[in-house]
Protein backbone atom coordinates (compact mmCIF):
# COMPACT_ATOMS: atom_id res chain seq x y z
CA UNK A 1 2.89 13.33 -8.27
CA UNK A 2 4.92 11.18 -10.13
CA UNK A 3 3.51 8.10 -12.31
CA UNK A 4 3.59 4.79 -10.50
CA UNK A 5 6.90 2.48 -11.10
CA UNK A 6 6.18 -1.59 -11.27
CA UNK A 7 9.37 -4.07 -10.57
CA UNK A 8 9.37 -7.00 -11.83
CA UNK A 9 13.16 -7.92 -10.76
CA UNK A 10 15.58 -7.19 -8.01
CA UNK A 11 17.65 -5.34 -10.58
CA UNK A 12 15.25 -2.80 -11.64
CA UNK A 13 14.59 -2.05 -8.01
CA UNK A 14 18.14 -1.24 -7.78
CA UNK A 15 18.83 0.91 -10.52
CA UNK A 16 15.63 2.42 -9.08
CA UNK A 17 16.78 3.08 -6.13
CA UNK A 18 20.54 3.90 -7.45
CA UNK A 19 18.85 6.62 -9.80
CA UNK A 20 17.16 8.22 -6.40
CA UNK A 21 20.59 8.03 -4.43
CA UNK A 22 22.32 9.94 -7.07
CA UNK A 23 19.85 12.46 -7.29
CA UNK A 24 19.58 13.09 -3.51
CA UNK A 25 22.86 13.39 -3.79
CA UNK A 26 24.34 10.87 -1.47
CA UNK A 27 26.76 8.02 -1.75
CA UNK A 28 26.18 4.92 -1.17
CA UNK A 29 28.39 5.34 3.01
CA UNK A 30 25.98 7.80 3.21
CA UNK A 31 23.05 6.25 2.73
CA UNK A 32 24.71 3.47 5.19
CA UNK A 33 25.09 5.54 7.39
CA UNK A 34 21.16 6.83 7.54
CA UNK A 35 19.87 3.79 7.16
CA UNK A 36 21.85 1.09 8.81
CA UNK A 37 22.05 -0.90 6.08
CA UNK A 38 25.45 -2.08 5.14
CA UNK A 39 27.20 -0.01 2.33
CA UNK A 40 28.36 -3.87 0.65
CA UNK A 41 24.25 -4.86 0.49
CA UNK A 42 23.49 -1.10 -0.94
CA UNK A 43 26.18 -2.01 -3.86
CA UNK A 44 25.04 -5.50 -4.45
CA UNK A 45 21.47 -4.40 -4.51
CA UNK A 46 21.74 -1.48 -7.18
CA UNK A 47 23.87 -4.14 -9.04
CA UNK A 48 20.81 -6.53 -8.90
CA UNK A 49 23.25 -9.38 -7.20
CA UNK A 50 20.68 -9.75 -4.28
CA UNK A 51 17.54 -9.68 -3.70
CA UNK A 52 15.55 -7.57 -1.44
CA UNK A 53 12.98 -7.42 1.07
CA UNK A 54 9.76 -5.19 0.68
CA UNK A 55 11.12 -3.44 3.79
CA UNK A 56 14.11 -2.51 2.91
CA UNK A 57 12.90 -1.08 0.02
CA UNK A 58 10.62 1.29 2.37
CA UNK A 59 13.66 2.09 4.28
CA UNK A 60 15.92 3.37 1.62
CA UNK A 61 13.56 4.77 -0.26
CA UNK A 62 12.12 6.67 2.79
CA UNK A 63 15.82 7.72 3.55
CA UNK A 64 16.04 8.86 0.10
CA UNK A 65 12.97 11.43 0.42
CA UNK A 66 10.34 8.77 -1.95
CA UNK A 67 7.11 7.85 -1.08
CA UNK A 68 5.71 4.18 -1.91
CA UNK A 69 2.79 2.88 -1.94
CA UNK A 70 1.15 -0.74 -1.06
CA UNK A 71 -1.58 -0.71 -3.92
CA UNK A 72 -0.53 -2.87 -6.81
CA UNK A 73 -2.00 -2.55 -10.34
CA UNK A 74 -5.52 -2.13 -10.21
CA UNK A 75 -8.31 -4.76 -12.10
């Protein structure tokens, strides 16, 4: 298990999610093509020029073999 990531800002989700692309492997047509999502919102996302919805996040990261979790930071 890996320790818990907070974002604070659309770019760190997307070198996040960037950093788990390259390690899977994939580019970003590929992960287009698993997900749906538009290669041109893939590139503006890990370039932190857009923001993003919480379930899109799920979705690439799912398609990228992560797991996520709903809990935020704990009082």
């Amino acid at each position: 298990m890996s320790d818990p990531v907070t974002f604070t800002t659309a770019a760190q989700v997307g070198r996040w999610l960037r950093g788990l692309r390259v390690q899977a492997g994939l580019t970003q047509d590929q992960l287009s093509e698993r997900t749906g999502v538009s290669q041109r919102y893939i590139s503006e996302l890990e370039r932190g020029k857009t923001d993003v919805t919480l379930s899109r996040v799920f979705l690439l990261a799912s398609a990228l073999g992560a797991t996520l979790s709903g809990r935020g930071p704990q009082a």
